[in-house]
Protein backbone atom coordinates (compact mmCIF):
# COMPACT_ATOMS: atom_id res chain seq x y z
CA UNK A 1 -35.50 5.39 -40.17
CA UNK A 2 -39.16 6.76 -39.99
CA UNK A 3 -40.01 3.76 -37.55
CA UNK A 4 -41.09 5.51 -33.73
CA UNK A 5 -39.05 3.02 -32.48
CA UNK A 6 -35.92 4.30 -33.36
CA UNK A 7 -36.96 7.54 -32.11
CA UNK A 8 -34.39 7.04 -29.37
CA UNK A 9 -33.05 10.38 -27.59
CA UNK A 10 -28.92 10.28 -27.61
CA UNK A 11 -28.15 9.64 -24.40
CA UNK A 12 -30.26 6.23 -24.78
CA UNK A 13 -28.59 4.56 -27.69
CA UNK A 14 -26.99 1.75 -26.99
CA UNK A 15 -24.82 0.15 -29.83
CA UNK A 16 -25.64 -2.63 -31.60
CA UNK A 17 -22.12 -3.18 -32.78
CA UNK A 18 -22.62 -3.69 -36.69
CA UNK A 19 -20.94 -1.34 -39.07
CA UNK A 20 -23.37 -0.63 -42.46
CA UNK A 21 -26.77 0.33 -42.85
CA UNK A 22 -27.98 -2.96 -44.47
CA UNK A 23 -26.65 -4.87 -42.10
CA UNK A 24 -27.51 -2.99 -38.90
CA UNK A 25 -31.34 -2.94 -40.39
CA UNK A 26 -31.44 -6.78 -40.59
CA UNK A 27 -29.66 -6.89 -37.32
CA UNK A 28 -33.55 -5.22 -36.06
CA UNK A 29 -31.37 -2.46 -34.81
CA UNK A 30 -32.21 1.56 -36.34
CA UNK A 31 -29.37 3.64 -38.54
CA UNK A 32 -28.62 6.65 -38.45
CA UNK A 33 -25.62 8.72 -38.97
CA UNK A 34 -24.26 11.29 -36.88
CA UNK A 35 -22.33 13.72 -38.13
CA UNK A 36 -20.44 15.81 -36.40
CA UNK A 37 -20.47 13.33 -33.36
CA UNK A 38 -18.36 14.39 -30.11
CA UNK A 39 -20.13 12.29 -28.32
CA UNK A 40 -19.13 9.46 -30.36
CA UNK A 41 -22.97 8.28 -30.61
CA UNK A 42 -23.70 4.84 -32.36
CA UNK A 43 -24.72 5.46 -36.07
CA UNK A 44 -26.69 1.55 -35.16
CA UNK A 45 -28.26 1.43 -31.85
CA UNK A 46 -31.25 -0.68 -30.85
CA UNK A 47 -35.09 0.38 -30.83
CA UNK A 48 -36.70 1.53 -28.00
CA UNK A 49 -37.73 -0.62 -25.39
CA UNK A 50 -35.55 -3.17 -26.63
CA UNK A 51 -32.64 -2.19 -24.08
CA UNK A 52 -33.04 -3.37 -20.04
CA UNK A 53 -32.83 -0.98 -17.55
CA UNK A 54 -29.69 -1.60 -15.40
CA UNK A 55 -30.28 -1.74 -11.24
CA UNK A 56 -28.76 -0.89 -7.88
CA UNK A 57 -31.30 -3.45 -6.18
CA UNK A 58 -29.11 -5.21 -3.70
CA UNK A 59 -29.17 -5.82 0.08
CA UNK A 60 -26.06 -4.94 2.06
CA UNK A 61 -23.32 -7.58 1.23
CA UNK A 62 -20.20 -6.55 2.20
CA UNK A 63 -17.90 -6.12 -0.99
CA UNK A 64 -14.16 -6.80 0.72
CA UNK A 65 -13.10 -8.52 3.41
CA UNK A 66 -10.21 -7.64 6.01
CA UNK A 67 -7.26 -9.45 4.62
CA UNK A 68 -8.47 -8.49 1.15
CA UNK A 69 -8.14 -4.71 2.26
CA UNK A 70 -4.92 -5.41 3.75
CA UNK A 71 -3.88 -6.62 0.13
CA UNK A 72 -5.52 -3.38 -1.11
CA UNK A 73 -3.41 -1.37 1.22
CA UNK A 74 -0.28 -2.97 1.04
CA UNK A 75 -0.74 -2.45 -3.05
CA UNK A 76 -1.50 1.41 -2.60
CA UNK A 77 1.30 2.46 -0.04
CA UNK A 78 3.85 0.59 -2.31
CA UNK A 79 3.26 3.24 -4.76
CA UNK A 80 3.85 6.07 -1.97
CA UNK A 81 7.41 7.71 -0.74
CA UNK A 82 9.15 6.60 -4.13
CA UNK A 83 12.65 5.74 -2.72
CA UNK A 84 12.14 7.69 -0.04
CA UNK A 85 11.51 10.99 -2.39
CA UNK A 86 8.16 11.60 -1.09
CA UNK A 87 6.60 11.52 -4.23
CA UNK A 88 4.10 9.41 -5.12
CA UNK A 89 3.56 7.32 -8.27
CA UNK A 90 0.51 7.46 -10.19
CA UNK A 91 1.41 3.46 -11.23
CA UNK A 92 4.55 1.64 -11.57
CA UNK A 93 3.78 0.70 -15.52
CA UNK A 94 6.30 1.75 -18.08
CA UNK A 95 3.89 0.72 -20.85
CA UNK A 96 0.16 1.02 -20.29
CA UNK A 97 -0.65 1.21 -24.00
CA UNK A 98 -2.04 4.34 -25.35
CA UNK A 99 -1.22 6.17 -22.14
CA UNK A 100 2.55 5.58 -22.25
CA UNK A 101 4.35 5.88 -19.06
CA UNK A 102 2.89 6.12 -16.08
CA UNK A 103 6.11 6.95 -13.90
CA UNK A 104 5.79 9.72 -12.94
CA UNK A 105 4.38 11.94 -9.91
CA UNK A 106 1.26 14.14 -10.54
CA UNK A 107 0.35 16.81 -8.19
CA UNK A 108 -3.48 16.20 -8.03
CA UNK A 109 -2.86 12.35 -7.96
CA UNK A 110 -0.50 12.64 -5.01
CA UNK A 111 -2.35 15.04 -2.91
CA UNK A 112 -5.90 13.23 -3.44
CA UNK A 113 -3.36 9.80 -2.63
CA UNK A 114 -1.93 11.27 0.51
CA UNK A 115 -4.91 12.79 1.79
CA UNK A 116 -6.44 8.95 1.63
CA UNK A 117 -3.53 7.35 3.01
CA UNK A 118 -4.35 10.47 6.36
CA UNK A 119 -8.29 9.55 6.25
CA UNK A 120 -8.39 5.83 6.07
CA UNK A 121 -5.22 5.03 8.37
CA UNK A 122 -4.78 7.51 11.35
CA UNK A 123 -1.18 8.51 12.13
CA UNK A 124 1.21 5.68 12.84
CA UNK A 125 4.30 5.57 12.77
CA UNK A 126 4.73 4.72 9.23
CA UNK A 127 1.58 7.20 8.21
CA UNK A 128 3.76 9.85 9.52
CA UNK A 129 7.20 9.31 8.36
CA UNK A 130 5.47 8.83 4.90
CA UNK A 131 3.58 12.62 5.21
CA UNK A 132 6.74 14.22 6.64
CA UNK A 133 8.29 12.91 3.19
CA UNK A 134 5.52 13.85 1.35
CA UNK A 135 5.77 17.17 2.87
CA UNK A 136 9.61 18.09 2.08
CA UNK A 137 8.56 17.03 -1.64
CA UNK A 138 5.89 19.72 -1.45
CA UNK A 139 7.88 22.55 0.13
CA UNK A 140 10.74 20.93 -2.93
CA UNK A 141 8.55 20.96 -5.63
CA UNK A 142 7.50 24.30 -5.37
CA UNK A 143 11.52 25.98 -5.09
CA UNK A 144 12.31 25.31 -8.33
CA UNK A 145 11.42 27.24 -11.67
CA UNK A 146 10.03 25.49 -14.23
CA UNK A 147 10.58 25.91 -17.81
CA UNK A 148 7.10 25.12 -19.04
CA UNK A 149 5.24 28.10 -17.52
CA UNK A 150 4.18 28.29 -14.06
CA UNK A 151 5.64 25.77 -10.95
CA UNK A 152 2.32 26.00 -9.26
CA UNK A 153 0.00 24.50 -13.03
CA UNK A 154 2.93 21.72 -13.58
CA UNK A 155 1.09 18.58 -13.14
CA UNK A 156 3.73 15.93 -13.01
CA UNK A 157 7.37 15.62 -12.08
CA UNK A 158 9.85 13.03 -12.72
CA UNK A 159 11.01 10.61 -10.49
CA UNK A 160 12.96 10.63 -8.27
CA UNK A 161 14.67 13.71 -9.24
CA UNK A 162 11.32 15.73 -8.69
CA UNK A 163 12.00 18.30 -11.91
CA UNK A 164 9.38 19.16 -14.05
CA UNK A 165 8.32 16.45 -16.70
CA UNK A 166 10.63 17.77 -19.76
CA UNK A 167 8.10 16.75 -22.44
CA UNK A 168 5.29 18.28 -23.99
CA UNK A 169 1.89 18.00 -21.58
CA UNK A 170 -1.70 19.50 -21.37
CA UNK A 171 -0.71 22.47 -19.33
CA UNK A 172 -1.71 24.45 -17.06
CA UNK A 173 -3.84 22.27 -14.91
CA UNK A 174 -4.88 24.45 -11.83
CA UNK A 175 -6.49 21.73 -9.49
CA UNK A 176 -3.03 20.76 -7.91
CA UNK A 177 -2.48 23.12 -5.48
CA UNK A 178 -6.22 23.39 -3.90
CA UNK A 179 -5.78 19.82 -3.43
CA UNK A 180 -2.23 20.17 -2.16
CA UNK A 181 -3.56 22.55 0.52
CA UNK A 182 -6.50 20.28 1.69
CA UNK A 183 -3.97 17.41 2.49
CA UNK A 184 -1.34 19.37 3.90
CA UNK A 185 -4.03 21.33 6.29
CA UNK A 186 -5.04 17.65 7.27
CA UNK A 187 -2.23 16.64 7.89
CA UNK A 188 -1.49 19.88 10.32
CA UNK A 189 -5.30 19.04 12.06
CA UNK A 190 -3.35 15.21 12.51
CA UNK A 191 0.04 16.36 13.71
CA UNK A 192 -0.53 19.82 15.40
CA UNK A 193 3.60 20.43 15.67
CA UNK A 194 3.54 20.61 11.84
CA UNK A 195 1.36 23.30 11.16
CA UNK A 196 4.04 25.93 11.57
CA UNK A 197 6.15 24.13 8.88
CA UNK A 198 3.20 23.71 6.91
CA UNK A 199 1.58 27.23 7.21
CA UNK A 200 4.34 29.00 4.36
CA UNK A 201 2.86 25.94 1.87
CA UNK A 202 -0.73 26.39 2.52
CA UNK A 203 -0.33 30.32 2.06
CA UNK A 204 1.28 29.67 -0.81
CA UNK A 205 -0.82 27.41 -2.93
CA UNK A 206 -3.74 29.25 -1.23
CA UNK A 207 -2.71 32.32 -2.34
CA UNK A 208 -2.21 31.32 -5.79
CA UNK A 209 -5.67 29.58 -6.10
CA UNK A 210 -7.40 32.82 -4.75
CA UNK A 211 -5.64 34.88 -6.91
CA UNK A 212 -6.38 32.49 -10.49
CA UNK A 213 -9.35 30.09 -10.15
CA UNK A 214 -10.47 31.62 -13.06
CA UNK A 215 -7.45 30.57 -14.81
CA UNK A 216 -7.28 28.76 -18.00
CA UNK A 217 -6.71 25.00 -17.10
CA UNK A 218 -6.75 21.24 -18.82
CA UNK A 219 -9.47 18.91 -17.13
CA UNK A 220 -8.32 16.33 -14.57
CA UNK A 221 -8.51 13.78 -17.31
CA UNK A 222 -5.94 15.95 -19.67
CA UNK A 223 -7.47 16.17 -22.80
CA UNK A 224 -10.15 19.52 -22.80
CA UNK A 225 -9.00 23.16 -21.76
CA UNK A 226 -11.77 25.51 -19.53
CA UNK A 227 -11.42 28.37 -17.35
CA UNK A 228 -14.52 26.61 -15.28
CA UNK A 229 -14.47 23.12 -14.65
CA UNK A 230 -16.42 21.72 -11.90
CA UNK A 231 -14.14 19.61 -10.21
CA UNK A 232 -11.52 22.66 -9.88
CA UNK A 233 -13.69 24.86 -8.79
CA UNK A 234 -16.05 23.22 -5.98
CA UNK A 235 -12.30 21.49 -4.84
CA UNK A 236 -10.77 25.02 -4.57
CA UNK A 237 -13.85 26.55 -2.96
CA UNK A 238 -13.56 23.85 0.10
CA UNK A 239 -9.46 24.80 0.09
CA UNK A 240 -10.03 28.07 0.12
CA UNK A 241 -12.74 27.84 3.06
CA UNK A 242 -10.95 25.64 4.97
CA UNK A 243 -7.99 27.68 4.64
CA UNK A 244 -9.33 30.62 5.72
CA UNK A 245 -9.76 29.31 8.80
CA UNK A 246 -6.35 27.73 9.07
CA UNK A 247 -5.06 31.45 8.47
CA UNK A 248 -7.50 32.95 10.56
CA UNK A 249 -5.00 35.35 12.43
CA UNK A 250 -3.83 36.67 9.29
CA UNK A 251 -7.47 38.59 8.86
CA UNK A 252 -6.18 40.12 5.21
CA UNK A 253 -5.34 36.98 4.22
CA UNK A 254 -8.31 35.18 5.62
CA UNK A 255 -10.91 37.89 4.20
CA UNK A 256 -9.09 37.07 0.74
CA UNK A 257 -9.64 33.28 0.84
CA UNK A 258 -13.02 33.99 2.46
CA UNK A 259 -14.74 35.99 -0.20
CA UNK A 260 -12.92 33.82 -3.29
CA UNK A 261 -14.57 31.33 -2.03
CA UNK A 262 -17.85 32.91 -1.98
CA UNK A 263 -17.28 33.98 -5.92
CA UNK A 264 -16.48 30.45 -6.74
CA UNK A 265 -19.62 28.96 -4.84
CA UNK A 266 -21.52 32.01 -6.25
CA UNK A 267 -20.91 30.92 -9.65
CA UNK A 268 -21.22 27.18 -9.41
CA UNK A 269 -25.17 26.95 -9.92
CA UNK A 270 -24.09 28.01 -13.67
CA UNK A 271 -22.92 24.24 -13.72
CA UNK A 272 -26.34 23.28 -13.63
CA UNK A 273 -29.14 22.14 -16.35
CA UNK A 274 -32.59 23.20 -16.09
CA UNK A 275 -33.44 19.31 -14.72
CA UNK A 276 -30.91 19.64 -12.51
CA UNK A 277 -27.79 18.24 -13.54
CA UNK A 278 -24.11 19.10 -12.62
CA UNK A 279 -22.38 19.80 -15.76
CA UNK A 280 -18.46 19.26 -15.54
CA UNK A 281 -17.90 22.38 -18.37
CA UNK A 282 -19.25 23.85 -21.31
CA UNK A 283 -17.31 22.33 -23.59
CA UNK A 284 -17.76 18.64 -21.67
CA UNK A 285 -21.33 17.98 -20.00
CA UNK A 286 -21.62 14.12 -18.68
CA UNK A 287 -18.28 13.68 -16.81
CA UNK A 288 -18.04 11.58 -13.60
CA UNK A 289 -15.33 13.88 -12.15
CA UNK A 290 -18.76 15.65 -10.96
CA UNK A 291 -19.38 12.41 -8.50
CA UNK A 292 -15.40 12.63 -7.65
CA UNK A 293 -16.01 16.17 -7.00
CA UNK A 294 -19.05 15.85 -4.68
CA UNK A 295 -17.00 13.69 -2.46
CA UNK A 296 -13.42 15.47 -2.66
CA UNK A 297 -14.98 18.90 -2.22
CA UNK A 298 -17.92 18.70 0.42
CA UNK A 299 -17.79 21.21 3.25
CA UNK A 300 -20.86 19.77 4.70
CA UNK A 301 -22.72 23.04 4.49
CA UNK A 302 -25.13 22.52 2.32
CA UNK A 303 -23.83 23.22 -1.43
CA UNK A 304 -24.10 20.19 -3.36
CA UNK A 305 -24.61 17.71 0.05
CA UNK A 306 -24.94 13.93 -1.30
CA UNK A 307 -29.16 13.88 -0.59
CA UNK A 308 -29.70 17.11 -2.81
CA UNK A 309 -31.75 17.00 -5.80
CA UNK A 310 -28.51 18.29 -8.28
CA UNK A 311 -26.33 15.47 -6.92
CA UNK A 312 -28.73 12.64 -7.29
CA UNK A 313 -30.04 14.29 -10.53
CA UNK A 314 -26.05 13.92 -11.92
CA UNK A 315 -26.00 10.06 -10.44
CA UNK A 316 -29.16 8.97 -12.12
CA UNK A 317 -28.04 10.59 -14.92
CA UNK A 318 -24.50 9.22 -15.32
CA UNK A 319 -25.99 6.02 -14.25
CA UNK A 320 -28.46 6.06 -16.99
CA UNK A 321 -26.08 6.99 -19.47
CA UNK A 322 -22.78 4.16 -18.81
CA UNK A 323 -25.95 1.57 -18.04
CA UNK A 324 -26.49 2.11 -21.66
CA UNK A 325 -23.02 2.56 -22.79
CA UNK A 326 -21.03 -0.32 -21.92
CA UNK A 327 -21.81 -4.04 -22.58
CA UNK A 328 -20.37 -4.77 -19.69
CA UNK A 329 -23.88 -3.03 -17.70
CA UNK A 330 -26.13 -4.35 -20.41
CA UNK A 331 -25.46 -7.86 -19.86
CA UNK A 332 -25.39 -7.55 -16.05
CA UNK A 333 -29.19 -6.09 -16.61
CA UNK A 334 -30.20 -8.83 -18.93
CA UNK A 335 -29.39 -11.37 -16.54
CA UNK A 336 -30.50 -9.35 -13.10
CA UNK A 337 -27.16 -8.61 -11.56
CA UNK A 338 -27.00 -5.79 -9.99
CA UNK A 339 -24.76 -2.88 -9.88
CA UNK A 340 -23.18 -0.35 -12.69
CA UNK A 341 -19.58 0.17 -13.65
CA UNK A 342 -18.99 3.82 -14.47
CA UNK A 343 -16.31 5.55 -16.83
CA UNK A 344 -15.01 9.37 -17.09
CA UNK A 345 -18.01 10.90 -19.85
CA UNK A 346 -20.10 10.69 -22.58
CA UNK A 347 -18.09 9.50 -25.93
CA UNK A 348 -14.56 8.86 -24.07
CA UNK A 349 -12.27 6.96 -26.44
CA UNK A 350 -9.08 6.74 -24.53
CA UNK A 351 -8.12 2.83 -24.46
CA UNK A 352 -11.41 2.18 -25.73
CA UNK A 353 -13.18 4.51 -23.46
CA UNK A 354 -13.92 1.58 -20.67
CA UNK A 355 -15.28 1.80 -17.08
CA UNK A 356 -12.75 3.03 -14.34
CA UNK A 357 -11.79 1.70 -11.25
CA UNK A 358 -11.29 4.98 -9.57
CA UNK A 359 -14.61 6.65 -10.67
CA UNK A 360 -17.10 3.23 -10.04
CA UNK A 361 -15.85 3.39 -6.11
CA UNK A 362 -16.07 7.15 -6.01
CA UNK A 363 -19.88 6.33 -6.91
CA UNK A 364 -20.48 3.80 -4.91
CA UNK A 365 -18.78 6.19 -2.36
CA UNK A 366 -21.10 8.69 -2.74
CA UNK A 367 -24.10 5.95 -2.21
CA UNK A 368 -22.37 4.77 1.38
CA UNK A 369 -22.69 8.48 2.31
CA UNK A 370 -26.20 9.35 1.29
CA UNK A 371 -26.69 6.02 3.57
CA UNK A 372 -25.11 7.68 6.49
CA UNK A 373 -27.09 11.02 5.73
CA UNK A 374 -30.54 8.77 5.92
CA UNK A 375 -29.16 6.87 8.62
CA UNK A 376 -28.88 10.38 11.03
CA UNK A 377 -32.14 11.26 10.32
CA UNK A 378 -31.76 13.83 7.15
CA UNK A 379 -34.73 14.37 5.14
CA UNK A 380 -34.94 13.35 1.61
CA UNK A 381 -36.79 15.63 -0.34
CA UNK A 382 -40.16 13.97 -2.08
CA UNK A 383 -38.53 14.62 -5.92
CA UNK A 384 -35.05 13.22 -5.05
CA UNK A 385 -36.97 10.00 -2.92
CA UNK A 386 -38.46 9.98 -6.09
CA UNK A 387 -35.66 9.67 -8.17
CA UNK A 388 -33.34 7.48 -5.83
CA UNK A 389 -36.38 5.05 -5.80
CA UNK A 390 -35.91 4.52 -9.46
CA UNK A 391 -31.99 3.75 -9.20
CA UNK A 392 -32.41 1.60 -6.25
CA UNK A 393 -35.34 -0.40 -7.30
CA UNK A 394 -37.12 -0.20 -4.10
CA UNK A 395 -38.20 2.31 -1.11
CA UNK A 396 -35.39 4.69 -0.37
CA UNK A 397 -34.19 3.50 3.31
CA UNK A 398 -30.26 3.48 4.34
CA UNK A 399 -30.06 0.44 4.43
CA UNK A 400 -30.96 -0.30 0.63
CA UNK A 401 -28.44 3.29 -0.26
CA UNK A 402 -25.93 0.76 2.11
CA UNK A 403 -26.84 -2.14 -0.35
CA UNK A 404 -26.58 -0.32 -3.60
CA UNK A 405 -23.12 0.68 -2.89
CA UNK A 406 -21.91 -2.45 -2.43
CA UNK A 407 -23.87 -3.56 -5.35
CA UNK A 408 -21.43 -1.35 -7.29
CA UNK A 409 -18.30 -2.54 -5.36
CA UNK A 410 -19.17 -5.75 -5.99
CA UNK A 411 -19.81 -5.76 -9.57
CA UNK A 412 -16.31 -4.29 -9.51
CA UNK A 413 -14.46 -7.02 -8.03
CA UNK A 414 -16.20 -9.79 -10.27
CA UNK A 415 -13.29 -8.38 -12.75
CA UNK A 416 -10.63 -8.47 -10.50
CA UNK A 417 -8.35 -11.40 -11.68
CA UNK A 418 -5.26 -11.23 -9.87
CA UNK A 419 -5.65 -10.94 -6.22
CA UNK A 420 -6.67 -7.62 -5.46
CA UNK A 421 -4.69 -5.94 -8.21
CA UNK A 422 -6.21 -3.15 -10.36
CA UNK A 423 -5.94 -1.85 -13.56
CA UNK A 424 -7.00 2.04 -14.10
CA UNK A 425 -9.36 0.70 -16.41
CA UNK A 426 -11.79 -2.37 -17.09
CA UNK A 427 -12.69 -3.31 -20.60
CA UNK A 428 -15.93 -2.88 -21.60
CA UNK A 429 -16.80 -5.93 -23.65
CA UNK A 430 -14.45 -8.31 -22.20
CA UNK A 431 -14.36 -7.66 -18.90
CA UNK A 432 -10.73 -7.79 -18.80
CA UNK A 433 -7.99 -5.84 -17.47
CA UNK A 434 -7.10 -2.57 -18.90
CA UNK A 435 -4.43 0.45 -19.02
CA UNK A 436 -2.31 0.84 -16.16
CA UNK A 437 -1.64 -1.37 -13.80
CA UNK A 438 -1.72 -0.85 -10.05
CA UNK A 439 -3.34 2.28 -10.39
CA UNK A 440 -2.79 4.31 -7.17
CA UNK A 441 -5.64 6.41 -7.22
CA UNK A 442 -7.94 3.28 -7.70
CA UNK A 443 -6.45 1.77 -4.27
CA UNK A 444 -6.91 5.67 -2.81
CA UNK A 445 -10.44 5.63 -3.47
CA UNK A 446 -11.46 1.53 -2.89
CA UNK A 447 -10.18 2.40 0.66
CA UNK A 448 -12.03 5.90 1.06
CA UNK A 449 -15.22 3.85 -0.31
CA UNK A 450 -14.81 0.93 2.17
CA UNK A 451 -14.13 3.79 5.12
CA UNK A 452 -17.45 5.67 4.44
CA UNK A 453 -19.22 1.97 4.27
CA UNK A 454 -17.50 1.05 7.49
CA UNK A 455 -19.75 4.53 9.24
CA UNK A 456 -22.61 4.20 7.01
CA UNK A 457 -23.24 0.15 8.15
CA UNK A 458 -22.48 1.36 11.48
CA UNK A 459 -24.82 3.91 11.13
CA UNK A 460 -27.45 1.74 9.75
CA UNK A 461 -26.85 -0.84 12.71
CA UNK A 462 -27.30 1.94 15.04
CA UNK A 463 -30.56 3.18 13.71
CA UNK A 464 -31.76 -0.11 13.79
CA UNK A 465 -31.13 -0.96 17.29
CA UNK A 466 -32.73 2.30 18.37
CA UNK A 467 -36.20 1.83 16.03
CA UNK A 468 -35.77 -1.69 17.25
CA UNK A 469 -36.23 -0.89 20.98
CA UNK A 470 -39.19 1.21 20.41
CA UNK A 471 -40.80 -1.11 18.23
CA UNK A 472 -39.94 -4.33 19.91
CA UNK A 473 -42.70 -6.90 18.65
CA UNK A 474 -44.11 -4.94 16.20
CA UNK A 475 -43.56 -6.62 11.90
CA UNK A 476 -41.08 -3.17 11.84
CA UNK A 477 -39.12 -4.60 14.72
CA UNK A 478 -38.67 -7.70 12.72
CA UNK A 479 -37.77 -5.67 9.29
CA UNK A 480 -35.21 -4.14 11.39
CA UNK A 481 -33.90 -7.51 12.27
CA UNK A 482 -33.01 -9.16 9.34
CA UNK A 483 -31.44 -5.56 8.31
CA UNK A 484 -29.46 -5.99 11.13
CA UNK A 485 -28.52 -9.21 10.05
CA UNK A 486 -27.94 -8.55 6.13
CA UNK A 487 -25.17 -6.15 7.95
CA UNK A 488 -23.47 -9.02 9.95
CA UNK A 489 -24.14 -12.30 7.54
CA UNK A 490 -23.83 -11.29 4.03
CA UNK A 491 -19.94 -11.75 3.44
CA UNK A 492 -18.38 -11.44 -0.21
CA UNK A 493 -18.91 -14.39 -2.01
CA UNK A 494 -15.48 -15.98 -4.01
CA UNK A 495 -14.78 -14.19 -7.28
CA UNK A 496 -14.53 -17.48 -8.33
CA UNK A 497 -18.28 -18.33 -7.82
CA UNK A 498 -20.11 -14.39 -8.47
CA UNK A 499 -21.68 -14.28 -12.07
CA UNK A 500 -19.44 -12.81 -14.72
CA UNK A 501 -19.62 -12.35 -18.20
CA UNK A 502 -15.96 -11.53 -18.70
């Protein structure tokens, strides 16, 4: 079409769901065909303007209650210590339709599982006997051979016999044993009597990763092959510098981890787009794992911190982009809900290529710690105020960063149908369940999301009270106020009564 108002750039179209070019035309809506299309870009999409911006505009409501994390918890360790193996199951479905079997026990999924079991529970009893398990599977995993190639890429192991899945798989995936390190090093900072048993494992892995992070590997979500995907490489870098402090008496080996990790975090700007966005690979541009990444990998020190301008570049962007993608986020803008569901990247067609549990808390994770940045005082630089002002809707304060995330988390549990049970996936029309069931990575990160809201609103409550004393009755003192008491009064509402369109 010559019409300007179907001169819509690709990352704006948003379908209009009819198939032929008469019929999209009298549908208002613009045609054209795309051809090649790995994106999988709408050949009918509507004209510009036509399409509401989606919003993060939300006051702090908090998106779970106590008992209703207590049914998130009890759901998540259930899939942990498979009879007692150690091992922990990515979800107990046999049958999750185009995924098959879900059965199994993947390296990345357990380590990134038990690290979150560590962070949001402190070490019980039970927290403990479960990590010594999950330990012994390590140090058991790794003293086998394994027919398919290399012990150290295998990403998932039957269960409970703990050999090497038999079948054919996207191999080598190299993110497994960076993230095995980070948990078991935890776990050693939690349990100081362990880190002897643990050292020979961390060296190990460690060594590996230092020696091949420029190794050819799938992607976390299995399907593309890169020698440089983000996600592996900003994880490894915080393994590696972590571990050379774990190792720091062994100076050859801690000079080793030292300076890979300098070559990785040399290398990582190349991730980057001239505006400023984090690029998952070459070969695979828009990809939430980038958020995941930013919050599995952060050493705090500075390379990709949650306030700077490439992290909130890749948010706006990704938010942008599923906003438009899903009708799910169109409707909810339509009618003035807030919050966004999020999915893995641009043109995913795996089960219908629908938001994700996992990755819409891991955002909404990422918002709860930009909160607690803003909350201790950091300074938001006048381009990224700029461009968190346009997510959020209004002036970039912690407490509104504290509100968007729960915008998000709420949004999230409007499709929860079952208690607190969750799906890997949530349909993107419909609304409705999707893909595996009882996800255990979704439970991991709903609790690491409701843990970083738990410091930012304390945060927030503490900044308050302080600007509160020095402005006592001043109109700021009373702002502060009723921010205070958006923290303390603004439960979850029902399910039953929050707007849906499922």
């Amino acid at each position: 079409s010559t019409d300007v108002t179907c001169q819509v750039e690709s990352m704006d179209k948003v379908d209009c769901h009819v198939g032929d070019q008469s019929s999209c035309e009298a549908a208002g809506c613009c045609w054209k065909p795309v051809g090649p299309n790995p994106g999988n870009l709408p050949w009918c999409y509507h004209k510009a303007g036509t399409v509401k911006a989606c919003t993060l505009k939300s006051g702090p409501r908090q998106p779970f209650s106590a008992v209703e994390m207590q049914e998130v918890r009890a759901l998540f360790e259930a899939n942990l210590d498979i009879q007692g193996s150690g091992m922990v199951l990515a979800a107990p479905d046999h049958d999750a339709g185009p995924g098959g079997d879900y059965y199994f026990a993947w390296q990345r999924d357990g380590a990134l599982s038990m690290g979150a079991l560590l962070q949001t529970s402190g070490l019980g009893v039970d927290v403990e006997t479960k990590m010594d398990h999950w330990l012994a599977w390590v140090e058991r995993s790794y003293n086998q051979t394994d027919p398919n190639g290399d012990i150290m890429t295998e990403p998932k192991f039957v269960i409970p016999s703990g050999v090497p899945f038999p079948g054919g798989w996207c191999r080598p995936q190299t993110d497994g044993p960076g993230l095995r390190a980070i948990t078991l090093m935890a776990y050693a900072e939690a349990k100081l009597d362990v880190k002897q048993r643990v050292m020979p494992m961390v060296q190990k892995t460690l060594d590996w990763v230092a020696a091949n992070y420029t190794h050819n590997s799938c992607d976390l979500w299995e399907e593309v092959r890169s020698t440089d995907f983000f996600w592996n490489r900003y994880t490894m870098r915080k393994a590696l510098l972590q571990g050379s402090v774990f190792v720091a008496t062994d100076l050859q080996r801690a000079s080793t981890y030292t300076a890979a990790a300098k070559a990785i975090g040399d290398a990582l700007p190349g991730h980057v787009t001239s505006e400023g966005f984090v690029c998952e690979s070459q070969n695979r541009c828009y990809d939430t794992a980038t958020i995941e990444a930013f919050n599995v990998g952060d050493m705090a020190d500075g390379m990709f911190g949650p306030l700077s301008n490439e992290v909130v570049q890749t948010l706006r962007g990704l938010t942008h982009y599923f906003c438009n993608a899903y009708e799910l986020n169109q409707k909810a803008a339509q009618a003035g809900i807030p919050g966004v569901l999020y999915g893995r990247y641009q043109g995913d067609t795996y089960d219908g290529g629908n938001p994700w549990v996992l990755l819409t808390a891991s955002v909404a994770t990422l918002l709860y710690r930009q909160s607690l940045a803003v909350a201790k005082g950091a300074k938001v630089e006048l381009a990224v105020s700029k461009l968190l002002e346009g997510l959020l809707g209004q002036e970039v304060s912690a407490s509104n960063l504290l509100g968007a995330g729960d915008s998000i988390l709420n949004r999230m549990k409007t499709f929860l149908t079952n208690g607190m049970h969750m799906n890997e996936q949530i349909d993107r029309n419909t609304g409705g369940p999707s893909s595996a069931q009882d996800l255990t990575w979704n439970y991991a990160n709903v609790l690491k999301a409701m843990e970083a809201r738990e410091a930012a609103s304390a945060a927030v409550e503490t900044m308050c009270n302080r600007d509160n004393k020095r402005t006592s009755g001043t109109p700021s003192s009373e702002r502060h106020n009723q921010e205070r008491r958006a923290l303390r009064i603004k439960p979850e509402q029902p399910r039953s009564s929050m707007p849906s369109e499922a």
